[in-house]
Protein backbone atom coordinates (compact mmCIF):
# COMPACT_ATOMS: atom_id res chain seq x y z
CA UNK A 1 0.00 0.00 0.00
CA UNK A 2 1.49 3.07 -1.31
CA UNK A 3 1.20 6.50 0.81
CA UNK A 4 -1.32 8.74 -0.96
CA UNK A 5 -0.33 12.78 -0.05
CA UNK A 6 -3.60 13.48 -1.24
CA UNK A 7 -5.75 11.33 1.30
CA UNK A 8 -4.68 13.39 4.44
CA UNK A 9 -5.77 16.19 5.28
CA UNK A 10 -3.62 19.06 6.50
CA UNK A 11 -6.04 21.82 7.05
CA UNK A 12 -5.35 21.34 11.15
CA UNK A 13 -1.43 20.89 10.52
CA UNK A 14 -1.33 24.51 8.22
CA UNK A 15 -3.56 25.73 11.30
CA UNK A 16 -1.70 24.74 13.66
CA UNK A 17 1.42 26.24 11.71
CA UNK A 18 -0.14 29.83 11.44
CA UNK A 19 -1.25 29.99 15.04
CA UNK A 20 2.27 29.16 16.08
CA UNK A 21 3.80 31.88 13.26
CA UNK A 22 1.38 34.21 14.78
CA UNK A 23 2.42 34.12 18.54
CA UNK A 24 5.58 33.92 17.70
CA UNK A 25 5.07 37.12 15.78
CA UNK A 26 3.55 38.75 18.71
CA UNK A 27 5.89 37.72 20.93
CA UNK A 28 8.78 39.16 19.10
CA UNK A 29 6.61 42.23 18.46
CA UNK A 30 6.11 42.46 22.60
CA UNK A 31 9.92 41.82 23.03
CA UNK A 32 11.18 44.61 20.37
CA UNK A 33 8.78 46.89 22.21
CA UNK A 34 9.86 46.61 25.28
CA UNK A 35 13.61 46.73 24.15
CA UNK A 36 12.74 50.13 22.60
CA UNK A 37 10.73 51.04 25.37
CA UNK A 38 13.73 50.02 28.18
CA UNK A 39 16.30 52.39 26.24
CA UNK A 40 14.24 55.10 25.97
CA UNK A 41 14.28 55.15 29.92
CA UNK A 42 10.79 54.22 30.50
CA UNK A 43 9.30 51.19 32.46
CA UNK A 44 7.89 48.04 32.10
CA UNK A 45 4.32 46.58 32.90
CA UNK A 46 4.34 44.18 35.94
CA UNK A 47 3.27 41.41 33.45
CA UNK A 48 6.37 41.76 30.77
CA UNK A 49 9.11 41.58 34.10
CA UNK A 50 9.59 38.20 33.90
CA UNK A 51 9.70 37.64 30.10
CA UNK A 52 12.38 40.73 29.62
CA UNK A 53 14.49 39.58 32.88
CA UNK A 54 17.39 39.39 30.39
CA UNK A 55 17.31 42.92 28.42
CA UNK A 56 19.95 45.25 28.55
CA UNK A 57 19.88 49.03 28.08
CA UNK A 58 22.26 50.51 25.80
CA UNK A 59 23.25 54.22 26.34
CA UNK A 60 21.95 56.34 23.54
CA UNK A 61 23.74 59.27 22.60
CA UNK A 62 22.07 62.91 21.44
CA UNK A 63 22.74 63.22 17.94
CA UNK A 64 24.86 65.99 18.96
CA UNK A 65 27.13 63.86 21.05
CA UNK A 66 26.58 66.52 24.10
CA UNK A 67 25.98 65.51 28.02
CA UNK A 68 22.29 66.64 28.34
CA UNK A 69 21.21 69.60 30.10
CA UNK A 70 21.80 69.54 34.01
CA UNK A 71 23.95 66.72 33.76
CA UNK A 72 27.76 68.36 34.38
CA UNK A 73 26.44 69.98 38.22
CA UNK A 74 25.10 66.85 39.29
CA UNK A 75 28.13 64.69 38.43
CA UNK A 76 30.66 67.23 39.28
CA UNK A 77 28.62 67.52 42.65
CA UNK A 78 29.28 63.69 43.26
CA UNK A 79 32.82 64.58 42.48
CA UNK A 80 33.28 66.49 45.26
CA UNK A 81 31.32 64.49 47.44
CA UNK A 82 33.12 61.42 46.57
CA UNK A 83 36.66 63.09 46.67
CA UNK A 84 37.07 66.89 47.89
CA UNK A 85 40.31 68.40 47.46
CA UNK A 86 41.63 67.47 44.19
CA UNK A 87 42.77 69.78 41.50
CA UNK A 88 40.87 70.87 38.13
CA UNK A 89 42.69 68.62 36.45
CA UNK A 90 42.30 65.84 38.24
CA UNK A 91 38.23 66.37 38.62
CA UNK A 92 38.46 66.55 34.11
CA UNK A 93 40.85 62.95 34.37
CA UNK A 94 37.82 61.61 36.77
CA UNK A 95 34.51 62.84 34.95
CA UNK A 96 34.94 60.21 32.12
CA UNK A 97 34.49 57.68 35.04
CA UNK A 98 30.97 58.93 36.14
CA UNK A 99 29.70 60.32 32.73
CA UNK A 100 31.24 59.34 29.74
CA UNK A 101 29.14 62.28 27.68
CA UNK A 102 30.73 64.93 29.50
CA UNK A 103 33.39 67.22 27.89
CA UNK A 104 36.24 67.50 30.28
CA UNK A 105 37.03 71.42 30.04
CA UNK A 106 32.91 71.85 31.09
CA UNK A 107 34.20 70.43 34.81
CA UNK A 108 36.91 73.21 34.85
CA UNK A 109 34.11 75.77 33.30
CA UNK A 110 31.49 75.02 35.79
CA UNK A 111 34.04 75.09 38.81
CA UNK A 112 35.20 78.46 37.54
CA UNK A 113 31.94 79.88 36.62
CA UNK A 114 30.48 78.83 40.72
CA UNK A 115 33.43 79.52 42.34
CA UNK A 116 32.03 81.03 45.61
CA UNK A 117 28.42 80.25 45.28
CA UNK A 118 28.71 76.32 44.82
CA UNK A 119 32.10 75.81 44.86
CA UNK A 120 35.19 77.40 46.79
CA UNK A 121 39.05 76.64 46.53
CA UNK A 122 41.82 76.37 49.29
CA UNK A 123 43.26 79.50 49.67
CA UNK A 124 46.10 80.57 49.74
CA UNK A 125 47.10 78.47 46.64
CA UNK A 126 43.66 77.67 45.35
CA UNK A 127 43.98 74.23 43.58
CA UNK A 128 42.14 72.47 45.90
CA UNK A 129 38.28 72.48 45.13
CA UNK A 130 35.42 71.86 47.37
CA UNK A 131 31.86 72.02 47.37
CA UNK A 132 30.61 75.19 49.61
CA UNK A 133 31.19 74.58 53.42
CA UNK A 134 32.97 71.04 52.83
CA UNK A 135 36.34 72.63 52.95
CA UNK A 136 35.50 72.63 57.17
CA UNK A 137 33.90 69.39 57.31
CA UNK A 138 36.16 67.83 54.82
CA UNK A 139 39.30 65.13 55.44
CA UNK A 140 43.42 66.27 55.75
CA UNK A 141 43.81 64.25 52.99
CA UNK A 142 42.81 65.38 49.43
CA UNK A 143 40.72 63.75 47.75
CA UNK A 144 40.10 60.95 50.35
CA UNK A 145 36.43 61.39 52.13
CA UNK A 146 36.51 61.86 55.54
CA UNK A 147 34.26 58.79 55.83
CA UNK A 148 35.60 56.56 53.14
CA UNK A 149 36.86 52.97 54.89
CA UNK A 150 39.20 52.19 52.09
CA UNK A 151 40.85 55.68 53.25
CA UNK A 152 40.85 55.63 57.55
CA UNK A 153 41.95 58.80 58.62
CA UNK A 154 44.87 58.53 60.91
């Protein structure tokens, strides 16, 4: 007995077939989605959590390559928080390490442009930079916290 293809029927196979291809296509639709949604910054629903456990967010860059607005205070005020004392110079070397975007001369800028109302330097010689009021609270040591345990004052 020979097999005949035209004897069976494969209308619930080709069924089958296109409900699969169509929650698969969903599925991927759901996944891009979220993917687009997770590097734009915004959040997921409670129910997509588990599916997208695995997602990373890439960084996007402006298309003009520039920190945005707001963003060169706030990490140069974690500078100085994390390590008072330390030169210009050494606060540009160091920005690359908290924000990539930022311009290095825009740390020197912004320390110069706030001197005395956010920022103040160590007279006499003035190299030393400090956020306004830490200079009397701050450590002996530049650049070391005055509560950092990797750095126990002695």
């Amino acid at each position: 007995m020979a097999f005949d293809p035209e004897s069976v029927d494969l209308t619930p196979i080709i069924a089958a077939i296109r409900a699969a291809l169509k929650d698969a296509y969903v599925a991927g639709g759901k996944a891009k989605a979220t993917e687009v949604l997770l590097a734009l910054g915004g959040t997921i629903p409670a129910g997509e959590i588990e599916q997208r456990a695995d997602a990373t967010i890439t960084k996007i860059r402006s298309p003009s390559g520039k920190a945005p607005r707001g963003t060169v205070p706030r990490v140069l005020d974690q500078m100085l928080t994390d390590r008072p004392g330390l030169t210009i110079l050494e606060y540009e070397a160091l920005a690359p390490e908290y924000d990539d975007r930022i311009s290095i001369r825009s740390v020197g800028n912004e320390l110069r442009r706030f001197e005395g109302t956010k920022y103040e330097r160590d007279r006499p010689g003035g190299y030393q930079w400090f956020l306004k009021g830490q200079k009397d609270k701050g450590s002996d040591t530049p650049g070391k916290a005055a509560s950092d345990p990797l750095f126990p004052t002695l």
